[in-house]
Protein backbone atom coordinates (compact mmCIF):
# COMPACT_ATOMS: atom_id res chain seq x y z
CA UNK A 1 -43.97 46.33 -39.94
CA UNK A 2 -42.74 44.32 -37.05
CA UNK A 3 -38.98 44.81 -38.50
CA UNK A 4 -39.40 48.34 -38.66
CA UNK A 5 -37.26 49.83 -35.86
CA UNK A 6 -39.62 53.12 -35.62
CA UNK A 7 -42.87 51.28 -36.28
CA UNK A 8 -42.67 47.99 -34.06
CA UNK A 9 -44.00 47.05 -30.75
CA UNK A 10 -46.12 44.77 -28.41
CA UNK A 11 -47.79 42.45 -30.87
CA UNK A 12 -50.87 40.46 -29.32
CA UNK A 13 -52.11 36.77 -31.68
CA UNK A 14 -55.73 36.19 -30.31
CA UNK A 15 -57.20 33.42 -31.68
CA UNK A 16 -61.08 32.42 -31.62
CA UNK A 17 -61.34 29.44 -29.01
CA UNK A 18 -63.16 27.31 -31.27
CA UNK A 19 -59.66 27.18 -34.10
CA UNK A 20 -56.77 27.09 -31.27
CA UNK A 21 -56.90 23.71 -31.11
CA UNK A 22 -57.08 22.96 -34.88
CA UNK A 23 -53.49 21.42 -36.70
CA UNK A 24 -52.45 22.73 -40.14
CA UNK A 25 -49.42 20.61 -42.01
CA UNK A 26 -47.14 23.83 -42.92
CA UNK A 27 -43.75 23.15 -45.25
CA UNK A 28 -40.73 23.29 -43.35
CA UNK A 29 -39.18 26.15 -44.97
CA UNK A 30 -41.92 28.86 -42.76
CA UNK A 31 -39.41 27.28 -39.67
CA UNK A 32 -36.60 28.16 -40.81
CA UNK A 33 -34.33 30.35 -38.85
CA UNK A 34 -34.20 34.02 -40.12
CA UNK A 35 -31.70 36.87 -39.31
CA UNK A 36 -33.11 40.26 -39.83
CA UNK A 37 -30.46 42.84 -40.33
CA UNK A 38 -31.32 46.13 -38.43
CA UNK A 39 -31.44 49.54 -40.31
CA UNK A 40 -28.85 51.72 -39.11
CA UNK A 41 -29.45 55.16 -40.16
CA UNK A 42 -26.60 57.75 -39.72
CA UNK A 43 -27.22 61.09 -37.99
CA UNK A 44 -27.84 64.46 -39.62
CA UNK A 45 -24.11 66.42 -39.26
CA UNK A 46 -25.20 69.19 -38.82
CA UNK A 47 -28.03 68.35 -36.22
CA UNK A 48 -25.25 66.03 -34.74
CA UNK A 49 -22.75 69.06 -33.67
CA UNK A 50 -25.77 70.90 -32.74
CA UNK A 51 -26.89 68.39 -30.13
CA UNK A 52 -23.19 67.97 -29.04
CA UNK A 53 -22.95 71.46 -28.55
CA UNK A 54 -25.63 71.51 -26.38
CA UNK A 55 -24.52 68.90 -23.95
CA UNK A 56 -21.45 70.10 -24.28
CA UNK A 57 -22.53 73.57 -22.48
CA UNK A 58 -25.21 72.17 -20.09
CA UNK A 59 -24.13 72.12 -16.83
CA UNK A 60 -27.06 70.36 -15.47
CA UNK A 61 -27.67 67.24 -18.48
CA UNK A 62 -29.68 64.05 -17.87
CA UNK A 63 -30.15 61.54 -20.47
CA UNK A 64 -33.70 59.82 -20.32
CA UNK A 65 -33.45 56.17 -21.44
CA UNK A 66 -36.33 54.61 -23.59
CA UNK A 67 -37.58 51.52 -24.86
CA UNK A 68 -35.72 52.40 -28.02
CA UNK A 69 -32.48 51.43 -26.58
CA UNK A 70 -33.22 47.87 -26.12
CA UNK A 71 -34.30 47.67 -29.55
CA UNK A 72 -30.70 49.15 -30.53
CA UNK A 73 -28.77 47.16 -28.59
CA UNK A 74 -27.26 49.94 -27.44
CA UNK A 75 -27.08 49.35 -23.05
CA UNK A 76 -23.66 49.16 -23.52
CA UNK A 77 -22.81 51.97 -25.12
CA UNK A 78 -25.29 54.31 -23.51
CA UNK A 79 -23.71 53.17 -20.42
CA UNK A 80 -19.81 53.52 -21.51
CA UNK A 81 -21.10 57.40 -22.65
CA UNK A 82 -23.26 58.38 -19.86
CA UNK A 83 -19.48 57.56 -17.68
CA UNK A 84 -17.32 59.22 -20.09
CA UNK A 85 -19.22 62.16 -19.72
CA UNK A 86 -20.88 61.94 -16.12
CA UNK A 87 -24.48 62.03 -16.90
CA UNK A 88 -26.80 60.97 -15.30
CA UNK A 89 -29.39 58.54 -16.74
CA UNK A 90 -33.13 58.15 -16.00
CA UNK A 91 -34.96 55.01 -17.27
CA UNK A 92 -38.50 55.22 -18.87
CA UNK A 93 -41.20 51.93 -18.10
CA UNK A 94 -39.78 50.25 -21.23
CA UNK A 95 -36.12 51.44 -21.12
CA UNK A 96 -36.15 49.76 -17.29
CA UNK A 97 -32.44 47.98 -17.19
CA UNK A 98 -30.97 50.11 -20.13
CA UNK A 99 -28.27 50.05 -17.73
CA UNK A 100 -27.50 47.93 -14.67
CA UNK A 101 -28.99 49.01 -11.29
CA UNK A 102 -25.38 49.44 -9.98
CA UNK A 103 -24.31 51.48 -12.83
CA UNK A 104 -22.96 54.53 -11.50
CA UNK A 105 -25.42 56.91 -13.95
CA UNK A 106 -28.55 55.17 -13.45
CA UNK A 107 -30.92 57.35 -11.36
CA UNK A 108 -33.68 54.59 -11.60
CA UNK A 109 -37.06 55.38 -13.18
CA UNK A 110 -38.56 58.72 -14.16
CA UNK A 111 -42.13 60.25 -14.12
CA UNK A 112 -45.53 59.66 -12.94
CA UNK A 113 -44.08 55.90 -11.95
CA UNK A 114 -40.38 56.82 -11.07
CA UNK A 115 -38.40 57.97 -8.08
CA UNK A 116 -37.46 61.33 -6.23
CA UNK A 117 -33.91 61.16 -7.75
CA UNK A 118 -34.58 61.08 -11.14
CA UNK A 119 -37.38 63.43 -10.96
CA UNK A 120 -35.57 65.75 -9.11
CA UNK A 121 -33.00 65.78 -11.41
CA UNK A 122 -35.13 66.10 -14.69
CA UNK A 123 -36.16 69.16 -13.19
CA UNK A 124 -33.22 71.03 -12.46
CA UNK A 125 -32.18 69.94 -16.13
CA UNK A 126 -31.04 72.44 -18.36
CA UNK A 127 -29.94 69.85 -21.05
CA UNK A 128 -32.25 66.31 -21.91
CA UNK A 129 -31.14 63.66 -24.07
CA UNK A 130 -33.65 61.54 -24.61
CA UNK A 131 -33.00 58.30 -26.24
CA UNK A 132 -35.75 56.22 -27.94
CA UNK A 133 -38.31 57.48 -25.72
CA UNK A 134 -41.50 59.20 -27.33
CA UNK A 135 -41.50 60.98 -23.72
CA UNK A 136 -45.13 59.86 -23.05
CA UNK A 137 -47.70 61.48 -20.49
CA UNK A 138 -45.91 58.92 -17.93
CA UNK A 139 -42.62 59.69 -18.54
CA UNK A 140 -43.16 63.63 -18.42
CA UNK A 141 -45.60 63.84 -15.45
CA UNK A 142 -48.12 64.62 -18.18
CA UNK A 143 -45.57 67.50 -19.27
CA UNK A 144 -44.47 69.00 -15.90
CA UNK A 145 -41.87 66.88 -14.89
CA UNK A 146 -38.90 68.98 -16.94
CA UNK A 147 -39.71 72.60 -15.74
CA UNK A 148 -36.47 74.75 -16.32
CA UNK A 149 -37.38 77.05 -18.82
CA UNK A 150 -34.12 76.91 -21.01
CA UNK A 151 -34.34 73.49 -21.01
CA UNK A 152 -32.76 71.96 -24.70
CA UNK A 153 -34.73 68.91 -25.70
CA UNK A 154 -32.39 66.88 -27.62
CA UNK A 155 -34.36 63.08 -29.26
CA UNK A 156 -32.42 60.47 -30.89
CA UNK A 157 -34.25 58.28 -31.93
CA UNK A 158 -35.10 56.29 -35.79
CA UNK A 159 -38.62 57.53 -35.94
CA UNK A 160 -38.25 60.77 -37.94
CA UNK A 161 -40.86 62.48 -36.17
CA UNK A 162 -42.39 62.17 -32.62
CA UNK A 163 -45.16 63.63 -31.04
């Protein structure tokens, strides 16, 4: 579960007091170093050039960064896209330093917890790419935050369906 890209998380070991200070003799082998390879799915085409098409026409786009992009690795590249293309980028709780605070995108944090620029901007948005984000109650001001009727909702993200 844990090496699940869509299905891991926080993971809390609590241990009865009474057993935490109790020694087991394990074999060496349960130490050894492990590299987990990632599961890179490639996007749908068609859903692909539909989502570019969209961004392509917005003329007021904001990408929302989640959580997700940490587990991707993907900083870097969200940041060398959101400059290619000049848009700006708005940081969920858990996608907080998806890019660097002097990145030229970053509008800082969004929602119930985030600033006046990047709420302001979400919405005036006509175009939201939101990336690994499940675009929770806190993010979306409890669903009010993006508020422009036309408003295209574009997730990418490895879970194949959100909430």
């Amino acid at each position: 579960m844990l090496t699940d890209p869509a299905d891991c998380g926080p993971v809390t070991l609590s241990l009865p007091q009474d057993v935490q200070t109790e020694a087991h003799e394990y074999p060496e082998a349960f130490f050894a170093p492990h590299c987990w390879k990632l599961r890179r799915l490639p996007p749908d085409a068609a859903q692909l050039a539909e989502a570019a098409d969209a961004l392509t026409r917005a003329k007021a786009p904001l990408i929302v960064a989640g959580g997700g992009v940490h587990y991707a690795l993907a900083g870097a590249t969200l940041g060398d896209f959101a400059a290619r293309h000049g848009v700006p980028v708005a940081e969920t709780q858990a996608g907080k330093g998806a890019l660097t605070w002097d990145h030229p995108c970053a509008v800082g944090a969004i929602g119930v917890t985030g600033g006046s620029a990047a709420n302001a901007l979400a919405a005036e948005a006509d175009a939201v790419l939101a990336i690994g984000t499940r675009l929770s109650d806190f993010t979306t001001a409890s669903r009010t935050l993006f508020r422009n009727p036309d408003l295209r909702l574009i997730q990418l993200n490895v879970a194949a369906t959100m909430p």
